[in-house]
N, C-alpha and C. Protein backbone atom coordinates (compact mmCIF):
# COMPACT_ATOMS: atom_id res chain seq x y z
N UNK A 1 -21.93 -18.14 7.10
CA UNK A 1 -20.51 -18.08 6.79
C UNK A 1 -20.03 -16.63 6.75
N UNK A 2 -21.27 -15.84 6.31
CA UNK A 2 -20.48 -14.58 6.19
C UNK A 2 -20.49 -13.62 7.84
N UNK A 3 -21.16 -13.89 8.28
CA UNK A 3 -21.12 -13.68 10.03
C UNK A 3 -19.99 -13.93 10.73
N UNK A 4 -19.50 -15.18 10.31
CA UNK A 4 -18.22 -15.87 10.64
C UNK A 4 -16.84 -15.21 10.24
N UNK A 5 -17.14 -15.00 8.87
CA UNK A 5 -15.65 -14.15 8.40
C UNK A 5 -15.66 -12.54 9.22
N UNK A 6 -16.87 -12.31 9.49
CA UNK A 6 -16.67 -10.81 10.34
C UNK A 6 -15.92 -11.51 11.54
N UNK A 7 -16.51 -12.06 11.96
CA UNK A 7 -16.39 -12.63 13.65
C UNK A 7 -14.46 -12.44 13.47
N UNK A 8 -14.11 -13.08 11.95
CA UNK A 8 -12.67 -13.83 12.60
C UNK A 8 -11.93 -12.25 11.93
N UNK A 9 -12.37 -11.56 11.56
CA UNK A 9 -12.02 -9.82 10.92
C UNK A 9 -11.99 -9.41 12.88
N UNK A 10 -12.68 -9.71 13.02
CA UNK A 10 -12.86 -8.73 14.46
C UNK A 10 -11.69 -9.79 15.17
N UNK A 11 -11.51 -10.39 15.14
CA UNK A 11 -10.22 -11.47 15.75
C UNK A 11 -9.12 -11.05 15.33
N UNK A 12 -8.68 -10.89 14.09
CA UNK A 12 -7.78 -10.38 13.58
C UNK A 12 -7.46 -8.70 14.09
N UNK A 13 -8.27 -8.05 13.71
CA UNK A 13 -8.25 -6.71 14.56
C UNK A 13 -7.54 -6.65 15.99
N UNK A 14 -8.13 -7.90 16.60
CA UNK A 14 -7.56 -7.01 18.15
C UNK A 14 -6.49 -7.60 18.47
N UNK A 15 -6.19 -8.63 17.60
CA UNK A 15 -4.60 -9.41 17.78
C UNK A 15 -3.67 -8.12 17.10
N UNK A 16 -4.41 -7.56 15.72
CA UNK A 16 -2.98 -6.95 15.52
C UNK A 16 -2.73 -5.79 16.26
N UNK A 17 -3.82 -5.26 17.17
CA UNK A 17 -3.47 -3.67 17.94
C UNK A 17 -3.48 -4.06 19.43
N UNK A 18 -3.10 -5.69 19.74
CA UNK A 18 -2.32 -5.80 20.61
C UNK A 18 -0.91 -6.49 20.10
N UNK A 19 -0.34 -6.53 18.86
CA UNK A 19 0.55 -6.36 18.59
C UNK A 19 1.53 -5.46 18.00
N UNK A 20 0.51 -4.58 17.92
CA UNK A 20 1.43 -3.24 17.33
C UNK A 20 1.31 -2.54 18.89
N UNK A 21 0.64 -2.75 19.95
CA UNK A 21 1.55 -1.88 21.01
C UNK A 21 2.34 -2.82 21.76
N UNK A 22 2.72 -4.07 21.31
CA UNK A 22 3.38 -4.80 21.90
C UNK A 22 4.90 -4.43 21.17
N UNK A 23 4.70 -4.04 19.88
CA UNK A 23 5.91 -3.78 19.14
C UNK A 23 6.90 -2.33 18.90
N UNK A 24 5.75 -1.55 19.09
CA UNK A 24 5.92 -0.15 19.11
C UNK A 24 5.01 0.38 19.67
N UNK A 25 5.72 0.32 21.06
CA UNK A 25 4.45 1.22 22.11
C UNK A 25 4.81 2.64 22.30
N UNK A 26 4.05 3.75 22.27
CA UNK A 26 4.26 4.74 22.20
C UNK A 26 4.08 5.51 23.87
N UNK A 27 4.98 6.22 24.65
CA UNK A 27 4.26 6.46 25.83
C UNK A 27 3.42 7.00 26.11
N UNK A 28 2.27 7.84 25.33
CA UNK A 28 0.98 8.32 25.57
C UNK A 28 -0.26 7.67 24.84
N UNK A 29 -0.08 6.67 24.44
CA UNK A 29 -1.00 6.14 23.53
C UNK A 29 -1.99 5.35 24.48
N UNK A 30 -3.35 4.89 24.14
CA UNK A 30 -4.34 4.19 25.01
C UNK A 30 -4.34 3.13 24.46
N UNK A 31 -3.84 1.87 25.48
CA UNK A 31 -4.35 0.60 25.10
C UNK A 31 -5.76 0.47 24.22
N UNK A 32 -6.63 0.73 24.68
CA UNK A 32 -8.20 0.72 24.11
C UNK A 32 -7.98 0.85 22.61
N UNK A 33 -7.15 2.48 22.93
CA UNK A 33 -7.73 2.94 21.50
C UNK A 33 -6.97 2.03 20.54
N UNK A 34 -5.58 1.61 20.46
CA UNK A 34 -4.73 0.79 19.98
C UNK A 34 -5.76 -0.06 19.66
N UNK A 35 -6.59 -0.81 20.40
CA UNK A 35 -7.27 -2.00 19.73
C UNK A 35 -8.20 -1.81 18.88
N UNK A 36 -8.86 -0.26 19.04
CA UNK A 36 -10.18 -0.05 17.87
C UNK A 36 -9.60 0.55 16.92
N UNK A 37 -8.22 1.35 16.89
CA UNK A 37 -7.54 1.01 15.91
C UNK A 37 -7.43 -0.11 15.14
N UNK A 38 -7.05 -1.22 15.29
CA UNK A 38 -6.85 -2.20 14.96
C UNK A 38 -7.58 -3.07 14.23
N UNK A 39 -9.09 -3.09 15.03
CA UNK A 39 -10.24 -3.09 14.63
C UNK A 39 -10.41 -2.74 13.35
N UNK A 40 -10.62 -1.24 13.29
CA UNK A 40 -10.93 -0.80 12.53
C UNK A 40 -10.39 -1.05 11.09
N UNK A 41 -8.91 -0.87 11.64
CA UNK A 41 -8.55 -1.05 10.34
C UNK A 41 -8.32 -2.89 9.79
N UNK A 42 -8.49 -3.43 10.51
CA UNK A 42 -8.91 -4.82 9.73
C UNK A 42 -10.44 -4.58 9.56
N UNK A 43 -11.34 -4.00 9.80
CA UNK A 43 -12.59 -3.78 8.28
C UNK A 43 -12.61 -3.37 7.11
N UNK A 44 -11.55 -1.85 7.53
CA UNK A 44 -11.09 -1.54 6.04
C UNK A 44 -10.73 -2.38 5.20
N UNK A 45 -9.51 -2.84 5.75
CA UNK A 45 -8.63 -3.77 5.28
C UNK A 45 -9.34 -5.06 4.38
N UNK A 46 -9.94 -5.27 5.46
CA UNK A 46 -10.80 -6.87 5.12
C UNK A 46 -11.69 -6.01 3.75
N UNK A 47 -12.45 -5.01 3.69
CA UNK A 47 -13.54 -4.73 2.78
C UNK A 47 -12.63 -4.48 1.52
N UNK A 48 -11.52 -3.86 1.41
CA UNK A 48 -10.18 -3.69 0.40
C UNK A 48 -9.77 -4.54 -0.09
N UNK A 49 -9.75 -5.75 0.67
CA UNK A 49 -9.07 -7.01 -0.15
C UNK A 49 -9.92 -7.97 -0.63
N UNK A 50 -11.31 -7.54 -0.55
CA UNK A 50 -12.88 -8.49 -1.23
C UNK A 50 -13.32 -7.98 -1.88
N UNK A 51 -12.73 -6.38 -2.56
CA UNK A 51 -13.13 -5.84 -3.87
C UNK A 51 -13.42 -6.18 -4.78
N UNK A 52 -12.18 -6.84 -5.11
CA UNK A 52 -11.86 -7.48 -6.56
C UNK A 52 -13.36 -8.77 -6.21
N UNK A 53 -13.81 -8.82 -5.17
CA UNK A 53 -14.99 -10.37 -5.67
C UNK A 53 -16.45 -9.79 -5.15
N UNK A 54 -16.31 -8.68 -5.53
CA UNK A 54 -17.41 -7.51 -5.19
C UNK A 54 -18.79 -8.70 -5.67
N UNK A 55 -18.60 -8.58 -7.53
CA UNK A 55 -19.91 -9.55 -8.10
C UNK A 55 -19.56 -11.02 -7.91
N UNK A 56 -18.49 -11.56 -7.50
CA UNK A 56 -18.40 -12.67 -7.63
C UNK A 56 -19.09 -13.46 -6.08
N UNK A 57 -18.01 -13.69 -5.05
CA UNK A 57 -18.34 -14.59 -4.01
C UNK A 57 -17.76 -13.82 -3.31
N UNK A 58 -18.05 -12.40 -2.32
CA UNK A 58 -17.69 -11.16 -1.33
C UNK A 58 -18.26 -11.88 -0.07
N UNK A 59 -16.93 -13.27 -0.11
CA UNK A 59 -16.97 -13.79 1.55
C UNK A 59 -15.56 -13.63 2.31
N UNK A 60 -15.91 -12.55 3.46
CA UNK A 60 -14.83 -12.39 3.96
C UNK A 60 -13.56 -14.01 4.18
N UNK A 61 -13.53 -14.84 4.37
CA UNK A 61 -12.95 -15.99 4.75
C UNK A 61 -11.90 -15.81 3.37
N UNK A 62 -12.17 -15.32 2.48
CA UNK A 62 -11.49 -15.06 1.37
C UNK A 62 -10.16 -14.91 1.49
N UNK A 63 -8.65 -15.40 0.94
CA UNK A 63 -7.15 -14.95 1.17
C UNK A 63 -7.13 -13.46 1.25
N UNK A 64 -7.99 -13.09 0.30
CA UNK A 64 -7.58 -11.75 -0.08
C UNK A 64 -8.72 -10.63 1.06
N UNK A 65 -9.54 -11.54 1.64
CA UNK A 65 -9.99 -10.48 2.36
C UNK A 65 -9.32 -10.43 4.12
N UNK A 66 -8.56 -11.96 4.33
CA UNK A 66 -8.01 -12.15 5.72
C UNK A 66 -6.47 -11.59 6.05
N UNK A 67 -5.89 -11.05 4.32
CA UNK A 67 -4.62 -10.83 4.41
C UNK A 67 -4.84 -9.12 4.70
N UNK A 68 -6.00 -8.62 3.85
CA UNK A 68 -6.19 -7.38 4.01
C UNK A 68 -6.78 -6.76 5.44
N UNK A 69 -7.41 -7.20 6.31
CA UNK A 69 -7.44 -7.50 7.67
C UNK A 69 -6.14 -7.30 8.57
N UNK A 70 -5.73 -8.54 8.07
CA UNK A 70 -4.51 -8.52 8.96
C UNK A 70 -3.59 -7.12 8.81
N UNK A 71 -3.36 -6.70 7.04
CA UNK A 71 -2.50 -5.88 6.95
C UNK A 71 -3.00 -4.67 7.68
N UNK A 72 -4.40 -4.37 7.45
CA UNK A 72 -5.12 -2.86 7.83
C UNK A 72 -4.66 -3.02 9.12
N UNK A 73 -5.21 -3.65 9.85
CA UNK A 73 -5.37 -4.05 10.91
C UNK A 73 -3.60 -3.13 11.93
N UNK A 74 -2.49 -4.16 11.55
CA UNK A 74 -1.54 -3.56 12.30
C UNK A 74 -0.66 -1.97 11.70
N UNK A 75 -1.43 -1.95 9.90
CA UNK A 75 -1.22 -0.39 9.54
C UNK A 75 -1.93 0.47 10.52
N UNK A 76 -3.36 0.36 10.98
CA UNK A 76 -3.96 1.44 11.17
C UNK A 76 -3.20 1.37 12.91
N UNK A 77 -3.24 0.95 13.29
CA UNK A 77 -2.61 0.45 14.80
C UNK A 77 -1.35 1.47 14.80
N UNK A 78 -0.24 0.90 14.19
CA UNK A 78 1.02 1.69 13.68
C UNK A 78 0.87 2.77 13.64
N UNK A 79 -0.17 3.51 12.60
CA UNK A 79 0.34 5.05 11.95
C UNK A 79 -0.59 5.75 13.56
N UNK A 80 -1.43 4.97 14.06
CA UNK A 80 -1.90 5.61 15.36
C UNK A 80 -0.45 6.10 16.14
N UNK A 81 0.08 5.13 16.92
CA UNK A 81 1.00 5.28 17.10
C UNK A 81 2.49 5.91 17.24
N UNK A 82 2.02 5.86 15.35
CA UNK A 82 3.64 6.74 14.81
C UNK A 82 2.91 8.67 15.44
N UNK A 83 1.66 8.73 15.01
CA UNK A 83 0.99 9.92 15.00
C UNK A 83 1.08 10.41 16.59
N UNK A 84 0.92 9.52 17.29
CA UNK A 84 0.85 9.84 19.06
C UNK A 84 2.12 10.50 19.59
N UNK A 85 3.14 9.41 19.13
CA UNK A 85 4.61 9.86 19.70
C UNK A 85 5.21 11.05 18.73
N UNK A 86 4.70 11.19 17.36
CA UNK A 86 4.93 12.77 17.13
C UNK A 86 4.38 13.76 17.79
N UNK A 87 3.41 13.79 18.29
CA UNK A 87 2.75 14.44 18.98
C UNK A 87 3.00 14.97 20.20
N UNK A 88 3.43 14.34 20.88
CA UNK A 88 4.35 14.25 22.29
C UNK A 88 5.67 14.74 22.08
């Protein structure tokens, strides 16, 4: 089960950093990276919101670990983003 909640963390990831350059695409930004963005930050995300059940039951499938996923997920995507087109 807990293999599984990664699996659907890594699902979540690349949906939201193909939705954050679907939403705010920046013109120098890399598809790719947008998605390991995304990635990435639904692990954070996901590991942030299974804190609180650190000693208890720390199974990603958790509300609080699929919402934190999702959120990391199109934050870290975004501030990529916001950071690219300042840049340019």
């Amino acid at each position: 089960m807990f293999f599984i909640g990664l699996l659907v963390w890594l699902i979540i990831g690349l949906a939201g950093g193909v939705l954050a350059r679907a939403l705010y695409a920046a013109p120098d930004t890399e598809p790719a990276l947008t998605i390991v963005f995304g990635v990435f930050g639904a692990f954070i995300g996901g590991m942030l919101g299974l804190s609180g059940y650190v000693h208890h039951d720390a199974n990603p499938m958790r509300f609080g670990g699929l919402l934190g996923a999702a959120l990391g997920a199109i934050l870290f995507a975004m501030i990529y983003h916001v950071a690219q087109r300042k840049a340019t």
